[in-house]
Protein backbone atom coordinates (compact mmCIF):
# COMPACT_ATOMS: atom_id res chain seq x y z
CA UNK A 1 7.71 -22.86 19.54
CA UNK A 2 9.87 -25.98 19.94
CA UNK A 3 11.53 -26.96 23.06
CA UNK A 4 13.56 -30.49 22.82
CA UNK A 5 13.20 -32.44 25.96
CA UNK A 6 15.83 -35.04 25.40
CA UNK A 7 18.92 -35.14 28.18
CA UNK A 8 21.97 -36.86 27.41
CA UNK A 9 24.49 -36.86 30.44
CA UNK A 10 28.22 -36.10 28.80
CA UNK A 11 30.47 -36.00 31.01
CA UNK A 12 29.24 -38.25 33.56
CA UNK A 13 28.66 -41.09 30.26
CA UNK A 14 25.47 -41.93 31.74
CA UNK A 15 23.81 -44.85 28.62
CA UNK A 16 20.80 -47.39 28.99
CA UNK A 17 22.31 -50.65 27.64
CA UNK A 18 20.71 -54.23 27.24
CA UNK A 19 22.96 -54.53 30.64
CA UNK A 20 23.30 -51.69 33.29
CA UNK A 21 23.46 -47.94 33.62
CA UNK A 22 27.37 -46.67 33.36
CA UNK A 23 29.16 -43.64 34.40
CA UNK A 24 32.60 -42.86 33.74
CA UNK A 25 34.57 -43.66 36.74
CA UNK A 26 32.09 -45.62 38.71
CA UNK A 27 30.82 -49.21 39.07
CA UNK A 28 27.94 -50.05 37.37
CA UNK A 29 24.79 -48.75 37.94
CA UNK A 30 21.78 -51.73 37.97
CA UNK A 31 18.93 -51.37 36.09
CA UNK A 32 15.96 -50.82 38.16
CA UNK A 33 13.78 -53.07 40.12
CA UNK A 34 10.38 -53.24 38.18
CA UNK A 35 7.39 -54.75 40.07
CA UNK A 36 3.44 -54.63 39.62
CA UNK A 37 1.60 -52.75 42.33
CA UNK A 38 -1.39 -54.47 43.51
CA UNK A 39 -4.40 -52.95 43.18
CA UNK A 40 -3.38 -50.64 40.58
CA UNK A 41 -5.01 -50.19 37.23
CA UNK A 42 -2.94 -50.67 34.35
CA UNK A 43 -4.42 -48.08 32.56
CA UNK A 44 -2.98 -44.39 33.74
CA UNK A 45 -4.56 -41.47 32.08
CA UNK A 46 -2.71 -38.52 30.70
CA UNK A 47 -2.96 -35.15 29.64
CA UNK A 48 -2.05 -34.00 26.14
CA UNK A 49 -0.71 -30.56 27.37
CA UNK A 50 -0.85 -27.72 24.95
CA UNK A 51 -1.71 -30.75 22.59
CA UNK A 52 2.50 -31.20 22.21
CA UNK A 53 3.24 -32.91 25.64
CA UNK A 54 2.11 -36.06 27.58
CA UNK A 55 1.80 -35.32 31.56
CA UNK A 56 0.96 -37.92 34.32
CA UNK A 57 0.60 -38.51 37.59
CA UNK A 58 3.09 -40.47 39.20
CA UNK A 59 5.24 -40.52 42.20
CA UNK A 60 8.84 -39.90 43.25
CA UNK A 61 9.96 -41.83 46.70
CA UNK A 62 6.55 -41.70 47.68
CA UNK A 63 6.13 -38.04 46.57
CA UNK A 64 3.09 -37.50 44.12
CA UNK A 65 4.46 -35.26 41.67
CA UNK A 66 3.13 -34.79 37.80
CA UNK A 67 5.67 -36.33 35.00
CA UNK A 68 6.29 -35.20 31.55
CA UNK A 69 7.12 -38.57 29.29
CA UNK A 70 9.85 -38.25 27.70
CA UNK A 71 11.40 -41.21 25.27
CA UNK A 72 14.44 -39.79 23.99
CA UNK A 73 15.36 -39.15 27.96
CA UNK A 74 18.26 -41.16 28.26
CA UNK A 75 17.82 -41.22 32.29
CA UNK A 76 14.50 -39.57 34.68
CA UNK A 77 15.47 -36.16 35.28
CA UNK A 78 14.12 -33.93 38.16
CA UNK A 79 14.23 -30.24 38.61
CA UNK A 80 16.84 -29.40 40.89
CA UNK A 81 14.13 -27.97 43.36
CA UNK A 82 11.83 -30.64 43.58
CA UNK A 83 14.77 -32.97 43.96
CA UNK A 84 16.00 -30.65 46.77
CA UNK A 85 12.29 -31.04 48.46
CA UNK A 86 12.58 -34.88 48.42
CA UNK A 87 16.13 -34.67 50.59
CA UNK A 88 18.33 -34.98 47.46
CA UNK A 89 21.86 -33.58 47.84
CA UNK A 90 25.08 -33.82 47.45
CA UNK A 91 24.77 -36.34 44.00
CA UNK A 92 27.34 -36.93 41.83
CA UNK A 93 28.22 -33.50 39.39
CA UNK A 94 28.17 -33.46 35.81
CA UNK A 95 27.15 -32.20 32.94
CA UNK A 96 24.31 -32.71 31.19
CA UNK A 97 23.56 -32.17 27.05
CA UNK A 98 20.59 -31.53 25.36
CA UNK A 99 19.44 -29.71 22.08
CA UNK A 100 20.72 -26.35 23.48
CA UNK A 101 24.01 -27.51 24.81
CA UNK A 102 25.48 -28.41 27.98
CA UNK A 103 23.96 -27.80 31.97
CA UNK A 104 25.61 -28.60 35.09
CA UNK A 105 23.57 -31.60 36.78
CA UNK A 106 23.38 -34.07 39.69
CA UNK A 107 23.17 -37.74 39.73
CA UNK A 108 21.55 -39.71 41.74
CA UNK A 109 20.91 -43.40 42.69
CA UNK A 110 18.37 -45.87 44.56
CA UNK A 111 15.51 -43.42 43.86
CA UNK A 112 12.06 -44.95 43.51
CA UNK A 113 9.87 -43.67 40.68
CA UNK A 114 5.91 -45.15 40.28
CA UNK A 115 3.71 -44.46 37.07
CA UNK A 116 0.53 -46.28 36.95
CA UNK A 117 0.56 -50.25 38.45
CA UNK A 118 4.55 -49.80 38.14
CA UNK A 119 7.22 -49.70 40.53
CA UNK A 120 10.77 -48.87 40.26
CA UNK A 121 13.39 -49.13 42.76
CA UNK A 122 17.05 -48.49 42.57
CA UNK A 123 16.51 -46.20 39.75
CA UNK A 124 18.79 -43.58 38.83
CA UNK A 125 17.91 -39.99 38.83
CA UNK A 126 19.39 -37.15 37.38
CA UNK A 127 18.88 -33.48 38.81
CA UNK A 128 19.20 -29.72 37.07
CA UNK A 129 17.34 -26.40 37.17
CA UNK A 130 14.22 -27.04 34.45
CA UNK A 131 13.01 -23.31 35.29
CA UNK A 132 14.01 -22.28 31.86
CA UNK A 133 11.82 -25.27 29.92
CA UNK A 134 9.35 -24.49 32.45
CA UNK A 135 8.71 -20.94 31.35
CA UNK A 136 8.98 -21.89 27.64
CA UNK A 137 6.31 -24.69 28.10
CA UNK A 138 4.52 -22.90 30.46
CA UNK A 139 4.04 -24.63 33.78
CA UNK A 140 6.31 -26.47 36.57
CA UNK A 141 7.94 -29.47 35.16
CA UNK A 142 9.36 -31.31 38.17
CA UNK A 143 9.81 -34.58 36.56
CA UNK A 144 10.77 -35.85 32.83
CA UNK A 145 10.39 -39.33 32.83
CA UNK A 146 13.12 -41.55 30.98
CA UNK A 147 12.93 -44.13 29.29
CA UNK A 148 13.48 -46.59 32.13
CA UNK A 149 9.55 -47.34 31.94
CA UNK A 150 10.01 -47.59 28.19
CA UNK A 151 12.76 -50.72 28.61
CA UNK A 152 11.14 -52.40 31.69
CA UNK A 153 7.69 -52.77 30.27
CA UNK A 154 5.03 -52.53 26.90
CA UNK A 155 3.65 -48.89 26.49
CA UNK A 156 0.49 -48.73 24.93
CA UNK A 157 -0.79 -44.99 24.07
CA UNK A 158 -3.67 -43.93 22.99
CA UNK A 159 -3.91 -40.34 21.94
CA UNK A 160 -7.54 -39.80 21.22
CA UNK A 161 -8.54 -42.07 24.49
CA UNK A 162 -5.60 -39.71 26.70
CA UNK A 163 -4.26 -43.24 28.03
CA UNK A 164 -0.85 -44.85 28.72
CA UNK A 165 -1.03 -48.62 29.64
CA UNK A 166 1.80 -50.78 30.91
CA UNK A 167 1.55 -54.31 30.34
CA UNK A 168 4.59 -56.95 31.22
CA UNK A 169 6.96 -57.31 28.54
CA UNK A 170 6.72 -61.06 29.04
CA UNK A 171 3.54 -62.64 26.73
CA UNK A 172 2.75 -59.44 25.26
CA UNK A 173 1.20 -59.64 21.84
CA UNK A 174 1.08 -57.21 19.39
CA UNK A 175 -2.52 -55.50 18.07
CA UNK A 176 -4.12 -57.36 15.28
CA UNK A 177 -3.70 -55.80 12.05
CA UNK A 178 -0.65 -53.25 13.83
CA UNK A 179 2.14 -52.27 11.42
CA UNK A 180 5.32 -53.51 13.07
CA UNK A 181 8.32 -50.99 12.88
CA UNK A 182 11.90 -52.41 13.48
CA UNK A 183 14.16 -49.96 15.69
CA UNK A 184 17.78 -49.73 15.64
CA UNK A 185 19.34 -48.77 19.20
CA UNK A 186 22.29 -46.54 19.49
CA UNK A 187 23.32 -46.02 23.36
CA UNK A 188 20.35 -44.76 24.77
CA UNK A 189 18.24 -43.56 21.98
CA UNK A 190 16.30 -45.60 19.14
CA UNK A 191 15.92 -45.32 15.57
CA UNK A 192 13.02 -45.63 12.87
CA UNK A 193 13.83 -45.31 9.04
CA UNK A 194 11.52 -42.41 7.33
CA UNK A 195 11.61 -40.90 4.03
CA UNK A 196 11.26 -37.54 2.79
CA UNK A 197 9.57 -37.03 -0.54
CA UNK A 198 11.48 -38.90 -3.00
CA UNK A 199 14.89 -38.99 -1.03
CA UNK A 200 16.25 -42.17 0.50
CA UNK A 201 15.26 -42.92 4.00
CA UNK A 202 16.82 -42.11 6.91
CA UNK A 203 17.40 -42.77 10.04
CA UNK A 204 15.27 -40.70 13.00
CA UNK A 205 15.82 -40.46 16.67
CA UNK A 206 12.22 -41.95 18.28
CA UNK A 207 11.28 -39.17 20.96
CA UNK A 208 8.08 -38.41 22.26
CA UNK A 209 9.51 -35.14 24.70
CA UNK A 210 10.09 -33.42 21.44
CA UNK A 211 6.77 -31.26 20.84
CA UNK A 212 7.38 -30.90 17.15
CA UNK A 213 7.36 -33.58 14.33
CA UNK A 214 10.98 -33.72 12.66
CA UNK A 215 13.59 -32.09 13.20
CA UNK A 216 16.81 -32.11 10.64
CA UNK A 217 20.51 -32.20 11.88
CA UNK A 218 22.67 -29.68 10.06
CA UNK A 219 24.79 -32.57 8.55
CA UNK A 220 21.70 -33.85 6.43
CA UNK A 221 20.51 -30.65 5.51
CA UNK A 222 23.92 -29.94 4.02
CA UNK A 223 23.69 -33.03 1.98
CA UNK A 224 20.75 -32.33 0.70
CA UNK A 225 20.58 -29.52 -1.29
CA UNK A 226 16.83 -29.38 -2.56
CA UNK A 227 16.17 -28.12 1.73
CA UNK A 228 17.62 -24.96 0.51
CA UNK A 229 14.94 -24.27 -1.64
CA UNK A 230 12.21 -24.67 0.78
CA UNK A 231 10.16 -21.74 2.01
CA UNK A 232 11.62 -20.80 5.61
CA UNK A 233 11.29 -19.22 8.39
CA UNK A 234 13.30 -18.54 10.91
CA UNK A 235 12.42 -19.13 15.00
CA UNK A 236 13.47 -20.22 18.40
CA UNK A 237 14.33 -24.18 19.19
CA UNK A 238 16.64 -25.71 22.44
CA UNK A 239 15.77 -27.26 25.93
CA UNK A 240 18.85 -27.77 28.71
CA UNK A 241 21.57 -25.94 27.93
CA UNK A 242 20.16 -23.25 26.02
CA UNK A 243 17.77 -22.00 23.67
CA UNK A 244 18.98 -20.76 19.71
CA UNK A 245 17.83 -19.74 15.84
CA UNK A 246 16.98 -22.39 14.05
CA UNK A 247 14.41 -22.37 10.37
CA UNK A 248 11.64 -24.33 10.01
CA UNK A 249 10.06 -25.07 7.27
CA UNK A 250 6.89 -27.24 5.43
CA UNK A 251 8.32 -30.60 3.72
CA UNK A 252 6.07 -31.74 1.00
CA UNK A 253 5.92 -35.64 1.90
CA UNK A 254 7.09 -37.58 4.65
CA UNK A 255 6.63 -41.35 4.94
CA UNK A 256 6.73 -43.38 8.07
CA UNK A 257 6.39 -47.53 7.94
CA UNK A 258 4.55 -47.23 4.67
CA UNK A 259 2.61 -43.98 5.99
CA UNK A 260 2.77 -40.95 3.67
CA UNK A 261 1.73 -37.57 5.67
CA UNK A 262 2.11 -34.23 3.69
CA UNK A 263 2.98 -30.75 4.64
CA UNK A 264 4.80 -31.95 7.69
CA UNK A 265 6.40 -29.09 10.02
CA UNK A 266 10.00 -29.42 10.32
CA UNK A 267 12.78 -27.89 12.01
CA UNK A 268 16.37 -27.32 10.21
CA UNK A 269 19.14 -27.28 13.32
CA UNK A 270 21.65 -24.52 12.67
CA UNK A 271 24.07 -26.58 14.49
CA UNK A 272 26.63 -29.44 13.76
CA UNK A 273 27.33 -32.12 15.95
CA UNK A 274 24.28 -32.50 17.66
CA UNK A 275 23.21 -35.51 19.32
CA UNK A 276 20.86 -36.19 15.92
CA UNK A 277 24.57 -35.97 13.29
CA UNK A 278 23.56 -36.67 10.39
CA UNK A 279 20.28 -38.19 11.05
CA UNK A 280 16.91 -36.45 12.30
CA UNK A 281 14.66 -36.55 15.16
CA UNK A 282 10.89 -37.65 14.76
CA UNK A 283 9.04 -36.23 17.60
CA UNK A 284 5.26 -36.28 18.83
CA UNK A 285 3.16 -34.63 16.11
CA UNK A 286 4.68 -37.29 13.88
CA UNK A 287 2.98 -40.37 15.82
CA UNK A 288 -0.13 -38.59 17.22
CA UNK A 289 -2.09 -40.09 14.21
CA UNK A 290 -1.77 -43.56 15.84
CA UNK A 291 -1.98 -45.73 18.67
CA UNK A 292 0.96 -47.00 19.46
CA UNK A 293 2.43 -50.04 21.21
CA UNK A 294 6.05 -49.24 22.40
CA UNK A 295 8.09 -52.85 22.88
CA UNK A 296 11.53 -51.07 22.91
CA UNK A 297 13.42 -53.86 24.99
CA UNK A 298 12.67 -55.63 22.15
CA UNK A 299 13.73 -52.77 19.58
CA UNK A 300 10.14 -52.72 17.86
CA UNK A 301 6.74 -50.83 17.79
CA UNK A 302 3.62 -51.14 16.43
CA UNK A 303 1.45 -48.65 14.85
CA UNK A 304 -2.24 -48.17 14.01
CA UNK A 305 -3.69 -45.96 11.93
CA UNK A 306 -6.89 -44.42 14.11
CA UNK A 307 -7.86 -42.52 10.52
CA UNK A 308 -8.47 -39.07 11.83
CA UNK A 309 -7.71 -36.53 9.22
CA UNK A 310 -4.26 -35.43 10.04
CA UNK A 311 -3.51 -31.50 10.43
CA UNK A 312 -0.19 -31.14 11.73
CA UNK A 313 0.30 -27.96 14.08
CA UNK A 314 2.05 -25.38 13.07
CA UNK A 315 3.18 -21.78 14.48
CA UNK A 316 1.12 -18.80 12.62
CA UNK A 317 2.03 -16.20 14.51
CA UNK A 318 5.67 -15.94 15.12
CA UNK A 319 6.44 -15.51 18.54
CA UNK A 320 8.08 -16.74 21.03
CA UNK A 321 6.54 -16.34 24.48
CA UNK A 322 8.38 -16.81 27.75
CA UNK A 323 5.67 -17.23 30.87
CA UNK A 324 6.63 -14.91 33.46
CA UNK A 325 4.33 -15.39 36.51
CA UNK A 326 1.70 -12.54 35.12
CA UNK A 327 2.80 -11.88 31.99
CA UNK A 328 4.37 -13.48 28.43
CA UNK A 329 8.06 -12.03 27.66
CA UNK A 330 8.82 -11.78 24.14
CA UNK A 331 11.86 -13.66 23.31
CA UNK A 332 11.98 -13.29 19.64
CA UNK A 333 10.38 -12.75 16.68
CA UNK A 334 10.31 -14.32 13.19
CA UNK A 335 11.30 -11.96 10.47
CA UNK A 336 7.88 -11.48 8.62
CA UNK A 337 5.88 -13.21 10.37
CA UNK A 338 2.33 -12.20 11.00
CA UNK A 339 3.70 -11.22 14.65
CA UNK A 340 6.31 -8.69 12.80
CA UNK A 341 4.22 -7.18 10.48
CA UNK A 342 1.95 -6.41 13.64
CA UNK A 343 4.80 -4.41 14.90
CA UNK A 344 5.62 -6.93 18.37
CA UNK A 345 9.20 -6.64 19.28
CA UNK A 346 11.46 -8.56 20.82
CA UNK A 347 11.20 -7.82 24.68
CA UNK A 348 7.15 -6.80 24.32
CA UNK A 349 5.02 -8.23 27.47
CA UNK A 350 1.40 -9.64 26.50
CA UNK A 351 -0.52 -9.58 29.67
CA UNK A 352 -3.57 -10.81 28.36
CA UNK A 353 -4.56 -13.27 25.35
CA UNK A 354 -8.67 -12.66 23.99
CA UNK A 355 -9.17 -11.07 27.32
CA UNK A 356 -7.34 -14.32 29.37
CA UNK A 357 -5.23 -12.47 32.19
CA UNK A 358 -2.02 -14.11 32.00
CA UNK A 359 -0.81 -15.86 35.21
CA UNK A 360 0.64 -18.96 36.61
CA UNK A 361 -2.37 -21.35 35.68
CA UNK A 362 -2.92 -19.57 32.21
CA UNK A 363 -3.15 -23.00 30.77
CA UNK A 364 -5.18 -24.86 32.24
CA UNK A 365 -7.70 -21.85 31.41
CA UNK A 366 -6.81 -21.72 28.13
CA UNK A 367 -6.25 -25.33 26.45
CA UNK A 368 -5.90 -24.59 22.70
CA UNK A 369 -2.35 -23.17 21.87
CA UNK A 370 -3.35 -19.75 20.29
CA UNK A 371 -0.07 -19.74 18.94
CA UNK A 372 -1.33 -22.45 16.28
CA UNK A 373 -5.08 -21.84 15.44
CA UNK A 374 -6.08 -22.02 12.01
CA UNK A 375 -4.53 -19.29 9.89
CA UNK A 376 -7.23 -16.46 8.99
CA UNK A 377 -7.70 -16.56 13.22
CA UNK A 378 -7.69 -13.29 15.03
CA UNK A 379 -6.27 -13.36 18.14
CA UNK A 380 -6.69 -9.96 21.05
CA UNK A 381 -2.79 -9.73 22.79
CA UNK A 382 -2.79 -6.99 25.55
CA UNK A 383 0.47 -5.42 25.97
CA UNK A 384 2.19 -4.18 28.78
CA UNK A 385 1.61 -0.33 28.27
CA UNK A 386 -2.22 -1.68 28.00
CA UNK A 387 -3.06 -1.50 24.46
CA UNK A 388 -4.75 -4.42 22.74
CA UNK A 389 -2.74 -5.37 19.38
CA UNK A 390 -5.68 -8.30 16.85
CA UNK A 391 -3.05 -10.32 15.66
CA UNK A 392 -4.35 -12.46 12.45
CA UNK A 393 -2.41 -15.83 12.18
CA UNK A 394 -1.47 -17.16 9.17
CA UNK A 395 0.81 -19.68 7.26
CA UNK A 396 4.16 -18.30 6.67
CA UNK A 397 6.40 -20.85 5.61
């Protein structure tokens, strides 16, 4: 399961430049404020949620609130409820476009967001109902944070560690013996050249809200016709605006800043003009093999290799689960897949996963995603009507 975090707001124009936040139609929009807060630690621990999503704790005009990170967020986005809850109404309308299409949103300035030791004021928020990404990933979601705190200061993340630290952009030095990666900014996104087995590189969106580790716009596919020969299957992939089929599939090779990885999961979007045209997306899984230090108001990172073996997650199962309060609703199911051959059907209910009830905190119970264990795995899914269905994972594209 693949659910792409990244907001782009069309019709109101909303881009991070090296200058100010525009909107069509309106004066400029400043950048925020940044300022240390004293007493604070630098460090800020995070959560690797369902092993595919950084959450912290942070808060929003003085409201503690958890925050999903989000890099390819061109502005901080709030459910519409929890914005509600803080006395936010009447913002701006809009629309705003993600992976699934398009959402109608609010905007929203002079908004103060902390993370950590930093403080921003006179950011600028936008707002729109997350209730369908919260479902997908499985708990509330009432804040993706943009990549405001990615311009303003140096990100350092360590996966293994589960910390972020912010450090001043100002007499920052880079990690001895860290591979430096040049990044080419477009609007409000930035781009890293990779390579796919023994085709030329190309150019990938850098996004850490996308749970997966490439995903390949329609255009590229197209003009590259060895994809077509790949093993596929087919599955589920969106975020705002909608959810849609889309294949996955294995690639042989993938090399990143002189990095080779093999056997990397990879989606293949159905659709054309996407916000990726004719370049791809490198999400999460692809940089969880390294620390990282994030400069990008300086249009670089740094890697380092930590040297864990790298196994890349990948759905074995082929389903895709919808949390519904006490139960998992069956959205689809991949056309033999170890979930078809076990007879599940779209619309099925699990209530229960090896014995877990299913229910609001089902996740924090249960921390592996049993949707990706090792293939040759059995996993117990009660249904609905009570009966207990083993499913055995395996590899299936």
């Amino acid at each position: 399961m693949r659910i792409h975090m990244r907001i782009i707001f069309g019709v109101l124009a909303v881009a991070v430049s090296a200058g100010a936040l525009v909107h069509a139609a309106s004066p400029p929009i400043a950048i925020p404020t940044a300022s240390v807060v004293a007493g604070k630690s630098a460090d800020i621990p995070f959560e690797l949620y369902r092993e595919s999503r950084m959450i912290l704790a942070g808060r929003i005009n003085g409201v503690e609130t958890p925050m999903l990170l989000d890099s390819g967020a061109g502005v901080t986005t709030l459910d519409r409820a929890f914005a509600r809850s803080l006395g936010l109404n009447g913002g701006e309308k809009g629309k705003a476009r993600g992976m699934g299409g398009t959402q109608e949103a609010e905007l929203y300035q002079n908004v103060t967001i902390e993370a950590g030791n930093l403080k921003l004021s006179g950011a600028t928020v936008v707002a729109m109902d997350l209730s369908l990404l919260e479902k997908a990933i499985g708990r509330p979601m009432p804040v993706i944070l943009g990549r405001e705190v990615f311009m303003i200061s140096v990100i350092g993340i360590d996966y293994d560690r589960g910390v972020m630290t912010l450090s001043p952009a100002d007499g920052f030095h880079p990690p001895a013996g860290a591979t430096l990666v040049e990044l080419k900014r477009e609007s409000t996104l930035h781009y890293l050249p990779l390579s796919i087995g023994d085709l030329p590189p190309i150019m990938a969106a850098f996004d850490l809200g996308d749970s997966g580790a490439i995903s390949l716009s329609r255009e590229y596919q197209e003009a590259q016709p060895s994809f077509a020969r790949l093993p596929y299957s087919i599955g589920m992939s969106g975020g705002v605006g909608g959810l849609h089929e889309s294949k996955r599939v294995s690639l042989p090779a993938v090399k990143i800043a002189g990095f080779e990885f093999q056997q990397v999961p990879a989606t293949l979007e159905a659709s054309r003009n996407g916000p990726n045209k004719g370049q791809a997306n490198a999400g999460i899984q692809l940089f969880r093999p390294f620390k990282l230090s994030l400069d990008l108001g300086r249009d670089r990172l740094f890697l380092q290799r930590t040297g864990k073996p790298v196994a890349f997650p990948k759905d074995r199962a082929g389903l895709f689960p919808m949390l519904e309060k006490d139960h998992f609703n069956i959205l689809y199911v991949s056309p033999g897949s170890p979930a078809a051959k076990a007879g599940f059907s779209k619309g099925d209910k699990i209530v229960a996963v090896n014995g877990h009830r299913v229910g609001p905190d089902f996740f924090k119970e249960v921390k592996s995603n049993w949707l990706q264990l090792p293939a040759g795995t059995s996993v117990a899914l009660t249904k609905g009507d009570g009966r207990t269905v083993n499913l055995v994972l395996a590899d299936f594209y």
